[in-house]
N, C-alpha and C. Protein backbone atom coordinates (compact mmCIF):
# COMPACT_ATOMS: atom_id res chain seq x y z
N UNK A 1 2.13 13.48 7.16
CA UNK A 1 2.78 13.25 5.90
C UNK A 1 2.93 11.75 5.63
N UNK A 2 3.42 11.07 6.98
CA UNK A 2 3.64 9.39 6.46
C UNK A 2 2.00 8.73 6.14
N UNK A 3 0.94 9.57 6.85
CA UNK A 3 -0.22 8.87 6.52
C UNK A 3 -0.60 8.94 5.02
N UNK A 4 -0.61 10.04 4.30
CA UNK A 4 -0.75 9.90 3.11
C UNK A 4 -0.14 9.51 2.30
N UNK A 5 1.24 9.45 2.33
CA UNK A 5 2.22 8.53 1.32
C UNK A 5 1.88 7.42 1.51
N UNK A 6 1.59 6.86 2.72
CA UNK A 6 1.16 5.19 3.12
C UNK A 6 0.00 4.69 2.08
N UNK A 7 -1.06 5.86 2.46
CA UNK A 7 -2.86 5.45 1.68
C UNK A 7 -2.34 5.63 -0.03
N UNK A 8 -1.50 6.71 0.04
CA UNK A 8 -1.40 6.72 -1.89
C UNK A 8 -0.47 5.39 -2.39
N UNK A 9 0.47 5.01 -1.34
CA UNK A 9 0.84 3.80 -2.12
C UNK A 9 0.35 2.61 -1.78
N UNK A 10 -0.79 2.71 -1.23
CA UNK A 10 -1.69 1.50 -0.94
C UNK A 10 -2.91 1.21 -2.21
N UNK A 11 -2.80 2.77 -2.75
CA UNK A 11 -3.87 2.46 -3.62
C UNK A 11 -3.18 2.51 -5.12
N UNK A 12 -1.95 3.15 -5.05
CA UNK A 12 -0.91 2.31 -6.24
C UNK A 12 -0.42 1.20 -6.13
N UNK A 13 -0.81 -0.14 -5.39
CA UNK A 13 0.21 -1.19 -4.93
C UNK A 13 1.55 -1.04 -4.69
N UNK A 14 2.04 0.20 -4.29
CA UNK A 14 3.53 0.24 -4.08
C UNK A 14 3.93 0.11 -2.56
N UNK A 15 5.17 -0.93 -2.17
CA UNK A 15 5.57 -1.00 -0.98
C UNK A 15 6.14 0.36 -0.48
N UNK A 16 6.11 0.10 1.22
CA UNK A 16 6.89 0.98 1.42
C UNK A 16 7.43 0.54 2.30
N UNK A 17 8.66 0.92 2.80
CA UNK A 17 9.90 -0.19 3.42
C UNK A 17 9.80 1.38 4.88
N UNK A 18 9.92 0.95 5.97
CA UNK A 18 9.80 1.89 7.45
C UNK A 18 11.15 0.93 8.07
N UNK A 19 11.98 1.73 8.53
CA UNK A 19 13.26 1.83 8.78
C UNK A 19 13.59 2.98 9.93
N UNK A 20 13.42 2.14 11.33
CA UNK A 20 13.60 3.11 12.40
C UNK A 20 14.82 2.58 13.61
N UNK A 21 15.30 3.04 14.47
CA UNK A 21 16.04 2.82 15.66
C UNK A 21 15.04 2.12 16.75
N UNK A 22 14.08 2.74 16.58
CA UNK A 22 13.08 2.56 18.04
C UNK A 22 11.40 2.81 17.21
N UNK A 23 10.81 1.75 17.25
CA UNK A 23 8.93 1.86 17.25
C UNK A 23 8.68 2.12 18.29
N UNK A 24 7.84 2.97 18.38
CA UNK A 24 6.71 3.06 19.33
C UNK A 24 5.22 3.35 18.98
N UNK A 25 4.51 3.53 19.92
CA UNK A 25 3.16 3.50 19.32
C UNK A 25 3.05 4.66 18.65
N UNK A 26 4.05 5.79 19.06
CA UNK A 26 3.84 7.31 17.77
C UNK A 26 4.42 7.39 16.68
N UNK A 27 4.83 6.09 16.53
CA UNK A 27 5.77 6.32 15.08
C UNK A 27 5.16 5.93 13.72
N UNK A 28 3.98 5.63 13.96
CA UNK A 28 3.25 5.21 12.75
C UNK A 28 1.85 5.86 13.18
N UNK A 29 1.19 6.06 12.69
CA UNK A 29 -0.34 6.75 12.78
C UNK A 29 -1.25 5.75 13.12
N UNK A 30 -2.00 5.97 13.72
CA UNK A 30 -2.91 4.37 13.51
C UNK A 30 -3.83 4.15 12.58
N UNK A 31 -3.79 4.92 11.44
CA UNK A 31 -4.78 4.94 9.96
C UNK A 31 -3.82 4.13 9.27
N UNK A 32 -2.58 4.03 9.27
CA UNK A 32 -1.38 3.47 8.81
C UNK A 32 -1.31 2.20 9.20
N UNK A 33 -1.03 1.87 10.34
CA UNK A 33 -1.30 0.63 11.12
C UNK A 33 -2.42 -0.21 10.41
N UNK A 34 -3.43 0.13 10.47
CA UNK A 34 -4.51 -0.42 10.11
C UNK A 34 -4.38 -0.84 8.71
N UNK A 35 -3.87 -0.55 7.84
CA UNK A 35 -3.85 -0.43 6.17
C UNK A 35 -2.88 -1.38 6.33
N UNK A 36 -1.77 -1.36 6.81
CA UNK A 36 -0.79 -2.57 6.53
C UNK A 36 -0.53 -3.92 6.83
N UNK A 37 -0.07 -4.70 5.80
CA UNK A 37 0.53 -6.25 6.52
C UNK A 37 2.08 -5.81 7.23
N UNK A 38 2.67 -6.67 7.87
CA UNK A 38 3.52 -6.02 8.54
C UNK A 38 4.33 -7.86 8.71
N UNK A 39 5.57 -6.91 8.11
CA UNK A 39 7.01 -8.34 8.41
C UNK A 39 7.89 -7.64 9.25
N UNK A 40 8.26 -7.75 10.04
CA UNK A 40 9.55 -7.52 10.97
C UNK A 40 10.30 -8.60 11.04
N UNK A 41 11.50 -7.43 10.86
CA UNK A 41 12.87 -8.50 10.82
C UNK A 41 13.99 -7.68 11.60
N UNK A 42 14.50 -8.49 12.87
CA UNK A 42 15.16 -7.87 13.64
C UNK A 42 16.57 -8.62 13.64
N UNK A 43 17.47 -8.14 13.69
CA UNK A 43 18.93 -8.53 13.20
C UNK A 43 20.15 -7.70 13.97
């Protein structure tokens, strides 16, 4: 499900903001990964 919301708002230019406790390598798809620029901000 997060892979396709990711690709459809990649091809609408719309952000999408990922908001977790803990990343790991299963928390994003790696079709996802690949498609994004990526800012982390840890606080």
């Amino acid at each position: 499900m997060l892979s396709s919301i990711a690709l459809l708002g990649r091809a609408t230019r719309c952000h999408l903001l990922l908001v977790s406790q803990r990343f790991d390598y299963n928390a994003v798809p790696v079709s996802v990964r690949e498609q994004m620029n990526v800012l982390v901000q840890i606080g």
